[in-house]
C-alpha atoms as a PDB file:
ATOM      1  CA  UNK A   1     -24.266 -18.819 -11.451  1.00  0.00           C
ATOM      2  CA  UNK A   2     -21.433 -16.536 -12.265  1.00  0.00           C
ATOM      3  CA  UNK A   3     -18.797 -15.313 -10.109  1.00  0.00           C
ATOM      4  CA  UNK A   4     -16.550 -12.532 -12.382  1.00  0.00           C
ATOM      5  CA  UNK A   5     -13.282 -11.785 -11.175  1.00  0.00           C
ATOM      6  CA  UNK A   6     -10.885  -9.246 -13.133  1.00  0.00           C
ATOM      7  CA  UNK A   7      -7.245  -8.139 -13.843  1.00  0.00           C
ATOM      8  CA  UNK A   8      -5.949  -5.366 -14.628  1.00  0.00           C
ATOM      9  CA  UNK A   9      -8.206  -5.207 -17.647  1.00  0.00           C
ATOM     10  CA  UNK A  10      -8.881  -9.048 -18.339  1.00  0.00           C
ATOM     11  CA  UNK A  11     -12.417 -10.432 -17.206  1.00  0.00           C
ATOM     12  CA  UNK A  12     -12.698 -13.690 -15.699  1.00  0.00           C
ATOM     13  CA  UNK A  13     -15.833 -15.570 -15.229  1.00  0.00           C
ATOM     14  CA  UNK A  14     -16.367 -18.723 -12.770  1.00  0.00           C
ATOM     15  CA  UNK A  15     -19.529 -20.387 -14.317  1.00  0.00           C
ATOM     16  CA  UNK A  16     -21.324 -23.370 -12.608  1.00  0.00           C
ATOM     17  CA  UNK A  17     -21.942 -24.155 -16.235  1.00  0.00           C
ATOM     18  CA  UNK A  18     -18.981 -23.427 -17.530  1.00  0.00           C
ATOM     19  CA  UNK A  19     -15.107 -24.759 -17.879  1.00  0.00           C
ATOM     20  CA  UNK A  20     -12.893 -25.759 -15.035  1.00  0.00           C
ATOM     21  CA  UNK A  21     -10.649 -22.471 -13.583  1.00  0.00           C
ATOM     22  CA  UNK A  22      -7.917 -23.133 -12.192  1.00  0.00           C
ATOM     23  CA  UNK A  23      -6.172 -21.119  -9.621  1.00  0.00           C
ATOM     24  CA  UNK A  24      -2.897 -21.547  -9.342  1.00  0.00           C
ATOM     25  CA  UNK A  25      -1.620 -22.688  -5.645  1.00  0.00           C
ATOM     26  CA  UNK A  26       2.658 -22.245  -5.990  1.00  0.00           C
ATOM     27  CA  UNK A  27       2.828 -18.264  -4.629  1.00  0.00           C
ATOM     28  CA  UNK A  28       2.828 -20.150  -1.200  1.00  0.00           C
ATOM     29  CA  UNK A  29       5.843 -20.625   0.927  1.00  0.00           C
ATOM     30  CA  UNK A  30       4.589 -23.586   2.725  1.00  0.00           C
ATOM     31  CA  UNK A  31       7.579 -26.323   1.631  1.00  0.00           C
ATOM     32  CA  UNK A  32       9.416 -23.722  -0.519  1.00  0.00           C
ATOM     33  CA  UNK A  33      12.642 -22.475   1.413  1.00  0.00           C
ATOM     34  CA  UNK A  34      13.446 -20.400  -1.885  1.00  0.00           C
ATOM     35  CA  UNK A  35      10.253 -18.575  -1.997  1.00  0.00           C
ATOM     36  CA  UNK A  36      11.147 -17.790   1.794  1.00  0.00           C
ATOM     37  CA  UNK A  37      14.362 -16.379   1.731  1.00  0.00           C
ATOM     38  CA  UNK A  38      14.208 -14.602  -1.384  1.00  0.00           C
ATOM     39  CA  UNK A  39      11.171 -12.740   0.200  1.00  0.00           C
ATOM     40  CA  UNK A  40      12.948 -11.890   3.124  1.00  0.00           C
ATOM     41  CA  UNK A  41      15.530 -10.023   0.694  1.00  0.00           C
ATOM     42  CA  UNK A  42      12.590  -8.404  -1.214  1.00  0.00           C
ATOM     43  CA  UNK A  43      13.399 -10.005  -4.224  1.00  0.00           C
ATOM     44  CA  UNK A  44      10.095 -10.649  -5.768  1.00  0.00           C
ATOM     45  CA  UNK A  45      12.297 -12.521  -8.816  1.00  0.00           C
ATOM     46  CA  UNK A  46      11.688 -15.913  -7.712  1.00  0.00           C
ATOM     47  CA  UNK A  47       7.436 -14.541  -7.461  1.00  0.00           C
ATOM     48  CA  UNK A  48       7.282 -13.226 -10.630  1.00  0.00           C
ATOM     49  CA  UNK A  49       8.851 -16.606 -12.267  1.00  0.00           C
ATOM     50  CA  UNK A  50       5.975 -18.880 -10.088  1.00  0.00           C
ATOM     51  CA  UNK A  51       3.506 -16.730 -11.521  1.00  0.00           C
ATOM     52  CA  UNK A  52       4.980 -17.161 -15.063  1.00  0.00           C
ATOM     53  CA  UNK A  53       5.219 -20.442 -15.010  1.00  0.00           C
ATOM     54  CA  UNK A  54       1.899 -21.220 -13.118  1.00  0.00           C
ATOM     55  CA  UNK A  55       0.039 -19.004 -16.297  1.00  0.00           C
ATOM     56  CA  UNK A  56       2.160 -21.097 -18.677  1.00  0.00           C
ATOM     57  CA  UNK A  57       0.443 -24.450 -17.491  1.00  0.00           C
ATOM     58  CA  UNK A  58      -3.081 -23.105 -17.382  1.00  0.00           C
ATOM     59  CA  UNK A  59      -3.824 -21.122 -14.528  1.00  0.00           C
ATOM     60  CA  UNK A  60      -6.342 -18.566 -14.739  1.00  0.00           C
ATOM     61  CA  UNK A  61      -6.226 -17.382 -11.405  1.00  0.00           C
ATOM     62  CA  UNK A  62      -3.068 -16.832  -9.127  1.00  0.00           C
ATOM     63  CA  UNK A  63      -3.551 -17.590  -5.431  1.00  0.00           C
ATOM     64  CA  UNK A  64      -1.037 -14.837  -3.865  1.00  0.00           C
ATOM     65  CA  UNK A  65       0.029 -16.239  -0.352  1.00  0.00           C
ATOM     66  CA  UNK A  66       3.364 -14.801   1.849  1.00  0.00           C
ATOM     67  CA  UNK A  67       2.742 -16.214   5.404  1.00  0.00           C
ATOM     68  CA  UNK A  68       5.892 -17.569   6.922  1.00  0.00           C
ATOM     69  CA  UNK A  69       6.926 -17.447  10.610  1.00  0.00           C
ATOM     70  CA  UNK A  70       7.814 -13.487  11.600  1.00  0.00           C
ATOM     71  CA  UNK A  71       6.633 -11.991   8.758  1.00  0.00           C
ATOM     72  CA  UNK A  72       4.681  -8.869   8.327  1.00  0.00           C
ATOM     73  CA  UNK A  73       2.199  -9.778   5.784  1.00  0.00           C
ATOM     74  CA  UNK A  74       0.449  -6.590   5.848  1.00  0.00           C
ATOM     75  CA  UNK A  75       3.528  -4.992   4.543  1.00  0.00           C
ATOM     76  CA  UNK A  76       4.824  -7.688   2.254  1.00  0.00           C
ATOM     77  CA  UNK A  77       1.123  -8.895   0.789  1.00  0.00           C
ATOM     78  CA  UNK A  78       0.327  -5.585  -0.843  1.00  0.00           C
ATOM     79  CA  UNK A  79       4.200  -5.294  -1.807  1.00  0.00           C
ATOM     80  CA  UNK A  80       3.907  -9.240  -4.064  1.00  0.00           C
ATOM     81  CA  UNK A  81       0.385  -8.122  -4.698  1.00  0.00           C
ATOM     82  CA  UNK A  82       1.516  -4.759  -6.861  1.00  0.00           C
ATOM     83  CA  UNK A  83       4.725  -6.734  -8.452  1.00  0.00           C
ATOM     84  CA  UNK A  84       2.359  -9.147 -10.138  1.00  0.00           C
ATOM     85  CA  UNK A  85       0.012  -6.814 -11.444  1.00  0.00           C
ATOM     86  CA  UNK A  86       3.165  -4.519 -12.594  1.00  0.00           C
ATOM     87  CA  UNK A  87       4.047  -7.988 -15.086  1.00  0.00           C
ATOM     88  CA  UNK A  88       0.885  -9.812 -15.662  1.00  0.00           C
ATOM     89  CA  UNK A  89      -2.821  -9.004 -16.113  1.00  0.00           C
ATOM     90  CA  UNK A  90      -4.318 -11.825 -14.238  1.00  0.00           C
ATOM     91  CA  UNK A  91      -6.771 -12.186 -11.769  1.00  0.00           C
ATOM     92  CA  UNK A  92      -5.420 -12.397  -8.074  1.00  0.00           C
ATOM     93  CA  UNK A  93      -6.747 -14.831  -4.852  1.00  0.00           C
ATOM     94  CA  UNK A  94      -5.854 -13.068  -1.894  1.00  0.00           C
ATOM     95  CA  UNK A  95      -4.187 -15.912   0.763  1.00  0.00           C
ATOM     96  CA  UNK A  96      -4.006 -14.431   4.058  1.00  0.00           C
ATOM     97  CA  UNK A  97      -5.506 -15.115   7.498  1.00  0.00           C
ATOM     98  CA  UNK A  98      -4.984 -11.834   8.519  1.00  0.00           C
ATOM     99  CA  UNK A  99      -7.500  -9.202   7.681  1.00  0.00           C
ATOM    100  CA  UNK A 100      -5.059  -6.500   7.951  1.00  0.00           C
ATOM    101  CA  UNK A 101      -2.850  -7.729   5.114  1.00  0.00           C
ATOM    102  CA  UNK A 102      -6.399  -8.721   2.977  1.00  0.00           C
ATOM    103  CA  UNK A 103      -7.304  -5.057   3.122  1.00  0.00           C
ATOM    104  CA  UNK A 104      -3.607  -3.439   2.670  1.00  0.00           C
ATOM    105  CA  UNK A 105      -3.536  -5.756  -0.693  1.00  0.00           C
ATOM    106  CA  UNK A 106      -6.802  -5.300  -1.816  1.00  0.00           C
ATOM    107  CA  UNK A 107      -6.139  -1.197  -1.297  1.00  0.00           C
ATOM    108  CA  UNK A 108      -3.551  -1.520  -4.062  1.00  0.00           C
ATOM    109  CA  UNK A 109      -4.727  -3.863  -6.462  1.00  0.00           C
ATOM    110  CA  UNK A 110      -6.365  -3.586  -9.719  1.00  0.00           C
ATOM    111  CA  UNK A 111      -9.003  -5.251 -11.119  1.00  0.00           C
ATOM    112  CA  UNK A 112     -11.593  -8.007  -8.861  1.00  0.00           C
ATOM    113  CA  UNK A 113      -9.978 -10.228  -6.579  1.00  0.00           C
ATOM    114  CA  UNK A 114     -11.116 -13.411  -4.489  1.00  0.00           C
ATOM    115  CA  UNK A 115     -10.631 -13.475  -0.850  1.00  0.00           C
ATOM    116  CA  UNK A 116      -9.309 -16.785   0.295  1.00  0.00           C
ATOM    117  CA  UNK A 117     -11.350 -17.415   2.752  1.00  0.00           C
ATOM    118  CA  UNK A 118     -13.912 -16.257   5.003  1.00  0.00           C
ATOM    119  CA  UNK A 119     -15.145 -19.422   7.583  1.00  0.00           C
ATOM    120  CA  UNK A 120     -17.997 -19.422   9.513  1.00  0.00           C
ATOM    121  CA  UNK A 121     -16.204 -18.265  12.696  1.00  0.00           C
ATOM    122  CA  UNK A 122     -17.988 -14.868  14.263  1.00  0.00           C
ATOM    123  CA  UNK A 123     -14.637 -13.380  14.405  1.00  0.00           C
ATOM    124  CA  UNK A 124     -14.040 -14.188  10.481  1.00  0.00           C
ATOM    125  CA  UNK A 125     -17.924 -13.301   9.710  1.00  0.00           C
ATOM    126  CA  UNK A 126     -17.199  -9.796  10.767  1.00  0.00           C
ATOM    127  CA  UNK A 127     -13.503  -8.894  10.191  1.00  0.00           C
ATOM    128  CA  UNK A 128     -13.571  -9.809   6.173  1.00  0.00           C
ATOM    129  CA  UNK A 129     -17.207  -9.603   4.885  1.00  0.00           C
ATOM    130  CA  UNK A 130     -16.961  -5.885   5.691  1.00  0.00           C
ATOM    131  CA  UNK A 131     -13.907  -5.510   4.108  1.00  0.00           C
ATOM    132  CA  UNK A 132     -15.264  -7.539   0.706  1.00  0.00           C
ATOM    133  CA  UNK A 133     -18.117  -5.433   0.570  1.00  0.00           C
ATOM    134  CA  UNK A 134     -15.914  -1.854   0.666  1.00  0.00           C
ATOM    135  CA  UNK A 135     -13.374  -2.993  -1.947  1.00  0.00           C
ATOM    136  CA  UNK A 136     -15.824  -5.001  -3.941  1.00  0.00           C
ATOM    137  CA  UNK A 137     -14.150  -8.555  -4.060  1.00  0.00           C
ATOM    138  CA  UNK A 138     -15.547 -12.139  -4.189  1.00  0.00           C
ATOM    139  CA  UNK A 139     -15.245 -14.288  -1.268  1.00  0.00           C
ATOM    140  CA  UNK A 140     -14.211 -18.010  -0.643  1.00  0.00           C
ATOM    141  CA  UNK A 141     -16.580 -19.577   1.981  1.00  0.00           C
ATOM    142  CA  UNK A 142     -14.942 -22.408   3.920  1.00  0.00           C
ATOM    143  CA  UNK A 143     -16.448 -25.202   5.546  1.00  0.00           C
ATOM    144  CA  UNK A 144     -15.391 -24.368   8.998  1.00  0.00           C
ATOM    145  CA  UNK A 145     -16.899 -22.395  11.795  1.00  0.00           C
ATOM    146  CA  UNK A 146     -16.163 -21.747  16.014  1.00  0.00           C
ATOM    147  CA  UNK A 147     -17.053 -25.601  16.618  1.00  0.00           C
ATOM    148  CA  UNK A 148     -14.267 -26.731  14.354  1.00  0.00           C
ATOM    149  CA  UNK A 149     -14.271 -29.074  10.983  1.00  0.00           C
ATOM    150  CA  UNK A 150     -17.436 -31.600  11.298  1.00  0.00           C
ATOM    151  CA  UNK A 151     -17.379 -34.476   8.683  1.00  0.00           C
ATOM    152  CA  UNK A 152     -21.075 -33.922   7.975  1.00  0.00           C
ATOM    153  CA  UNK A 153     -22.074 -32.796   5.294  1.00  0.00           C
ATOM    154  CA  UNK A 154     -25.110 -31.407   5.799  1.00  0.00           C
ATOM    155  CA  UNK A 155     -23.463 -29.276   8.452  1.00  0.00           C
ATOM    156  CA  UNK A 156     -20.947 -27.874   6.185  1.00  0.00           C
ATOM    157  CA  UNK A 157     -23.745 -27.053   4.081  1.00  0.00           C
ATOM    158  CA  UNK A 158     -25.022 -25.086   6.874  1.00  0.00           C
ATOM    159  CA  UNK A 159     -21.821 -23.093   7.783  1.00  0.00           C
ATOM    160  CA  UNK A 160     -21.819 -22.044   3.588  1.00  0.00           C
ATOM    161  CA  UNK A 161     -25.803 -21.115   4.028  1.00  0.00           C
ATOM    162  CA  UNK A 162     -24.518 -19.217   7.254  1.00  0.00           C
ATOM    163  CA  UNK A 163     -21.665 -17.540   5.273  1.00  0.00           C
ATOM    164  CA  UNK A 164     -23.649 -16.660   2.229  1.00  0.00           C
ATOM    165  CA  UNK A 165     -26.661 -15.216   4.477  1.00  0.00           C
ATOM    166  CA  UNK A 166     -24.141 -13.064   6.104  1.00  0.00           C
ATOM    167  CA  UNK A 167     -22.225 -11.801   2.849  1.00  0.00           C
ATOM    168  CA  UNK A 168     -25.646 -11.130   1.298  1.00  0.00           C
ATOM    169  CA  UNK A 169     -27.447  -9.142   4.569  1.00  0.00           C
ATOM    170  CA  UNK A 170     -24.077  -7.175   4.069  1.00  0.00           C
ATOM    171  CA  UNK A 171     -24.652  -6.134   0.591  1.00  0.00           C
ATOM    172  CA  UNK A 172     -22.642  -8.570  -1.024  1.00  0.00           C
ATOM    173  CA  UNK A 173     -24.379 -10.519  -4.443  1.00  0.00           C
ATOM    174  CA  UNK A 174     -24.833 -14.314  -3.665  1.00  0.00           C
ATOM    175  CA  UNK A 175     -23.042 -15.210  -7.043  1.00  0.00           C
ATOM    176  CA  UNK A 176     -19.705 -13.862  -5.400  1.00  0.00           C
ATOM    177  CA  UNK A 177     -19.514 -16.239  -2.299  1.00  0.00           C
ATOM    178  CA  UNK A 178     -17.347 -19.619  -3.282  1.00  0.00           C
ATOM    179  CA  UNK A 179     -17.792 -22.546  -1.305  1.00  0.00           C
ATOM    180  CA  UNK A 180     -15.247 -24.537  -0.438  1.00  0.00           C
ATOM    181  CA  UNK A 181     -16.487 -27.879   0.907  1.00  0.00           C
ATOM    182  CA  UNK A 182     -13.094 -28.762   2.531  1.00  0.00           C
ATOM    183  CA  UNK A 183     -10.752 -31.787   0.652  1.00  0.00           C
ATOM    184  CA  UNK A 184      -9.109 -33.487   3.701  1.00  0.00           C
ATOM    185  CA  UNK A 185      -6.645 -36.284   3.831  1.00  0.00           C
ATOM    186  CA  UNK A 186      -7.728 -39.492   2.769  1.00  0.00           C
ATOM    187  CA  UNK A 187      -5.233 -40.928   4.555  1.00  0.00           C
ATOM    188  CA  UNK A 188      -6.390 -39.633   7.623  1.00  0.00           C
ATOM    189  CA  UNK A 189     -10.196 -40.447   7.575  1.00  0.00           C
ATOM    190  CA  UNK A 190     -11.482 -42.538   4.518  1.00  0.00           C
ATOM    191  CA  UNK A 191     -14.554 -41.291   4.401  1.00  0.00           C
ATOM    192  CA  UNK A 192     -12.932 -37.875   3.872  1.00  0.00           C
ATOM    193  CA  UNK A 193     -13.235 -37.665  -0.380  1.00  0.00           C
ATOM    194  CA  UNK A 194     -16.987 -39.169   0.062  1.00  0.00           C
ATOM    195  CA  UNK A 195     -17.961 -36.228   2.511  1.00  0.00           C
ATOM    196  CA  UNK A 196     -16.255 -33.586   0.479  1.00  0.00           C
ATOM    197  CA  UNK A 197     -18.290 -34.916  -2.866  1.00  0.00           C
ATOM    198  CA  UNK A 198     -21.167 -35.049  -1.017  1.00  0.00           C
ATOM    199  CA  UNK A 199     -20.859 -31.443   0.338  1.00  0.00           C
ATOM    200  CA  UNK A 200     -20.429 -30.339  -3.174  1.00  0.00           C
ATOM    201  CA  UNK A 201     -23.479 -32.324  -4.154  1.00  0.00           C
ATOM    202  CA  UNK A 202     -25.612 -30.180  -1.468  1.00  0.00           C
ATOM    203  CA  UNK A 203     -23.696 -26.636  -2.553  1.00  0.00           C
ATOM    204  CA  UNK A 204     -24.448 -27.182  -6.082  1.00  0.00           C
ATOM    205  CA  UNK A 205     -28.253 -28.346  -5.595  1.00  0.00           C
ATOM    206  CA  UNK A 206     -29.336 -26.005  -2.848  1.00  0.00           C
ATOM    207  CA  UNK A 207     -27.603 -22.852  -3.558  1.00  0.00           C
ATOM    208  CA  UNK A 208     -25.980 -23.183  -6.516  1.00  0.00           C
ATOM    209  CA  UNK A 209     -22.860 -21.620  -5.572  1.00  0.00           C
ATOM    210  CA  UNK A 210     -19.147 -21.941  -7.684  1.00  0.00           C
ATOM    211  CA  UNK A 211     -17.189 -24.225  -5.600  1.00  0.00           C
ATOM    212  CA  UNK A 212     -13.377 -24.237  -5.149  1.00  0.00           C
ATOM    213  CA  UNK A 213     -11.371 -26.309  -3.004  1.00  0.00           C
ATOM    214  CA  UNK A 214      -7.254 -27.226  -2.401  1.00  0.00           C
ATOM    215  CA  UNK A 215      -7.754 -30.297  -4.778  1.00  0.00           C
ATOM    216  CA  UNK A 216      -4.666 -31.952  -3.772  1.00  0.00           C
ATOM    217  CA  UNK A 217      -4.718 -32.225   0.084  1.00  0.00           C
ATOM    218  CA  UNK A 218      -6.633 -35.514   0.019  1.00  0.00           C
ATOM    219  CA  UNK A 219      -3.546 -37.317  -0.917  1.00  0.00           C
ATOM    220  CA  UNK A 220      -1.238 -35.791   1.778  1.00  0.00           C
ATOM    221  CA  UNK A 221       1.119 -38.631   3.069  1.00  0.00           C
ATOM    222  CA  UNK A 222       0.331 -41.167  -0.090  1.00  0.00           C
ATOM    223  CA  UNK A 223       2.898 -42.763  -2.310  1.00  0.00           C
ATOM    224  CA  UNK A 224       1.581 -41.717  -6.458  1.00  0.00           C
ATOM    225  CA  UNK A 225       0.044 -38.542  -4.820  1.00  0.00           C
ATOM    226  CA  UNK A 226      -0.810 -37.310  -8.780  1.00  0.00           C
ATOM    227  CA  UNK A 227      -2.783 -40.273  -9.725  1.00  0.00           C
ATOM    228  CA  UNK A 228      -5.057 -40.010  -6.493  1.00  0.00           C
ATOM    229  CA  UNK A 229      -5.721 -36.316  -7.137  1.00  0.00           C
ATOM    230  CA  UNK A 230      -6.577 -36.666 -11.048  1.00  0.00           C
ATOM    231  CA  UNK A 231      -9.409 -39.608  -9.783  1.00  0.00           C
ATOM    232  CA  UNK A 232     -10.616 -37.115  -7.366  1.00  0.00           C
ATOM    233  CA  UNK A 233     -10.566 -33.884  -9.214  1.00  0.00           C
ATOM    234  CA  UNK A 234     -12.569 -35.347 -12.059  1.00  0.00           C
ATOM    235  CA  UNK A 235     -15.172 -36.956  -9.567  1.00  0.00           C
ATOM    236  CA  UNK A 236     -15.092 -33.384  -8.009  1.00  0.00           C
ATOM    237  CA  UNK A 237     -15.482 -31.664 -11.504  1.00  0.00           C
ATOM    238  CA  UNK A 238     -18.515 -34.303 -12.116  1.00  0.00           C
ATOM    239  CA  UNK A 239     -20.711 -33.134  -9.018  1.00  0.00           C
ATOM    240  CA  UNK A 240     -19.824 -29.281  -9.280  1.00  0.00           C
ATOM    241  CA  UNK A 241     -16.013 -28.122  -8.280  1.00  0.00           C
ATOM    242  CA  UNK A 242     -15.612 -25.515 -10.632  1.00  0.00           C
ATOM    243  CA  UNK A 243     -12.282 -23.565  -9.706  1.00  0.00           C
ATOM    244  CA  UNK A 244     -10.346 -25.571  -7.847  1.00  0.00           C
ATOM    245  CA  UNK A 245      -6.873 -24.491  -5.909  1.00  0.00           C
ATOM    246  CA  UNK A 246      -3.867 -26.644  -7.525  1.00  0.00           C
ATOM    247  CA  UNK A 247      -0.773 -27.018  -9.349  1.00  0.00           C
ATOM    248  CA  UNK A 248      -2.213 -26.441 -12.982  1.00  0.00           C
ATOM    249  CA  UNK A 249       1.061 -28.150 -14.108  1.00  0.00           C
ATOM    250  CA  UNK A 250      -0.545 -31.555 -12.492  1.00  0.00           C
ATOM    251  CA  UNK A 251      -3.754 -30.858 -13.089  1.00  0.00           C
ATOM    252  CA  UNK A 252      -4.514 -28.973 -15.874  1.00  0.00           C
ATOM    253  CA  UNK A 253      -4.658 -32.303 -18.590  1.00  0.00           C
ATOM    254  CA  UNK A 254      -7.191 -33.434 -15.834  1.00  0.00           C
ATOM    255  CA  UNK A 255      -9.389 -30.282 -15.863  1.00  0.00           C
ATOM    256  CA  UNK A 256      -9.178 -29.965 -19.476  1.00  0.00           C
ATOM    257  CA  UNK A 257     -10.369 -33.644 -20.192  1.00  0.00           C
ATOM    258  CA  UNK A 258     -13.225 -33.298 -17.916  1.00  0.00           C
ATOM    259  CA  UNK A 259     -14.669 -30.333 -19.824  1.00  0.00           C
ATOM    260  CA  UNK A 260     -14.350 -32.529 -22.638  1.00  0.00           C
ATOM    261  CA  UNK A 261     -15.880 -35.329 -21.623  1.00  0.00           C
ATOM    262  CA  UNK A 262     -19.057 -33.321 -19.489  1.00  0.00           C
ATOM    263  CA  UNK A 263     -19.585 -31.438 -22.979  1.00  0.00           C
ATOM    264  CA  UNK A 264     -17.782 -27.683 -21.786  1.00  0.00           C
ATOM    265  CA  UNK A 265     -15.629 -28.065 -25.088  1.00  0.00           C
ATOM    266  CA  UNK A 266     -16.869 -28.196 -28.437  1.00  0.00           C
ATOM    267  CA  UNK A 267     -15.215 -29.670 -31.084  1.00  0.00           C
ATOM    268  CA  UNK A 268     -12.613 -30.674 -28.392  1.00  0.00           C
ATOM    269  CA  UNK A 269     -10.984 -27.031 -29.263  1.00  0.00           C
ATOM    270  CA  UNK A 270      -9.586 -26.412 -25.839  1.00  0.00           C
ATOM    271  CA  UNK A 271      -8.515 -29.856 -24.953  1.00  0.00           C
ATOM    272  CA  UNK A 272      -6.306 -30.101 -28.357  1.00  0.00           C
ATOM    273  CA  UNK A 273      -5.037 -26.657 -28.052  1.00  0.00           C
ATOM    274  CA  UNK A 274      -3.490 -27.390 -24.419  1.00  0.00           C
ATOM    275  CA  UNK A 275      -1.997 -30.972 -25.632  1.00  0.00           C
ATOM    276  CA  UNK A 276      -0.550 -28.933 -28.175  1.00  0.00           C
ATOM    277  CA  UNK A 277       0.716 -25.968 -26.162  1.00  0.00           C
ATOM    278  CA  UNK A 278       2.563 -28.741 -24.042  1.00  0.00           C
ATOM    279  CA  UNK A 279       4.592 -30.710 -26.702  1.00  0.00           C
ATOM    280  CA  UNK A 280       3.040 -34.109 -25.432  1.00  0.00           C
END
């Protein structure tokens, strides 16, 4: 299945069968003061130099998030959304839980862009499926719906048939929903990985869906925290993760070994090309 998202004028396509995409998780001011207080001067310097750097180490997809306490994300979304696009033609996944900032940013953007995320909560179902289907973007389904996060897998399997059902009885093609199975803390629960791969197991059997996920929160709170998301990413990769949202400066050796090794890159071209792009 193929879910094509778009720049400016670049194509991207997410194929179940295809190489890892990465989408690049550092526009995010969650534990980066700088990225906060140089948006609250409008200085979209610091922005522009994440996404730079971010397309440097392999992303092919930049996850565009602004939430910090007080701010008006419907104003400043659109606002990062447009200074992107102004410097690089790359596709954009749209990080907001408000709809009203999903919509003001899709109104102004070029190309196809990923929503990040619908859930199965009624008041999610009907406040951003709409809004996909009138600007034409691709969705992220997550794992999560009015009764909370259940650690079965089988039930999050239901809340992405639920989600897909909906997007679909909207108008929206099934090959533009992404699941995202949920990667939870290890540390936490630790059964948490083995539910997660098993959710992906189910996605990629019984609908066939991309599947995306934040591939480092497993090892929230853990000492080596880059070792225990390589193991997991490439276990993911193996059952059916296919664009995960990361740090493609940790991960993208990872990603690009997997192909390798699952038979995505002939001849080894892309694997040799990125250990040369790095000066390893």
């Amino acid at each position: 299945m193929k879910t094509v998202l778009s720049g400016k004028t670049r194509e991207l396509v997410i194929d179940t069968e295809g190489p890892v995409v990465i989408i690049g998780e550092s526009i995010n001011p969650t534990r980066r003061k700088k990225l906060v207080s140089t948006l609250q001067e409008g200085d979209f310097s610091y922005v522009l130099e994440l996404a730079a750097s971010q397309i440097d180490a392999g992303a092919d997809v930049l996850d565009v998030n602004v939430g910090y306490p007080g701010v008006d994300d419907a104003r400043l979304l659109p606002e990062v959304v447009s200074a992107i696009q102004d410097n690089f033609d790359i596709p954009l996944c749209l990080d907001s839980p408000n709809p009203a900032a999903i919509e003001a940013a899709l109104r102004v953007s070029s190309g196809r862009c990923l929503i990040n995320s619908v859930n199965g909560k009624e008041e999610s179902l009907k406040a951003l499926i709409p809004v996909a289907k009138e600007y034409g973007a691709a969705i992220i389904g997550l794992c999560m719906d009015d009764d909370g996060i259940t650690d079965d897998p089988e039930k999050r399997l239901a809340i992405i048939e639920k989600i897909t059902e909906r997007a679909v009885s909207a108008g929206i093609n099934q090959e533009d929903v992404i699941a995202d199975p949920l990667a939870m803390a290890v540390s936490a629960d630790p059964r948490a990985c083995m539910v997660t791969l098993e959710t992906i197991r189910l996605v990629k059997m019984k609908l066939g869906l991309n599947i995306t996920m934040g591939a480092s929160n497993i090892s929230f709170g853990l000492p080596d925290r880059e070792s225990l998301n390589t193991a997991f990413l490439t276990l993911a990769v193996y059952r059916g993760l296919t664009c995960p949202i990361a740090n493609p400066e940790k991960i993208t050796s990872a990603a690009r070994a997997a192909d390798l090794v699952l038979g995505r890159d002939d001849f080894a071209i892309r694997f040799v090309e990125y250990y040369q792009s790095r000066n390893f």
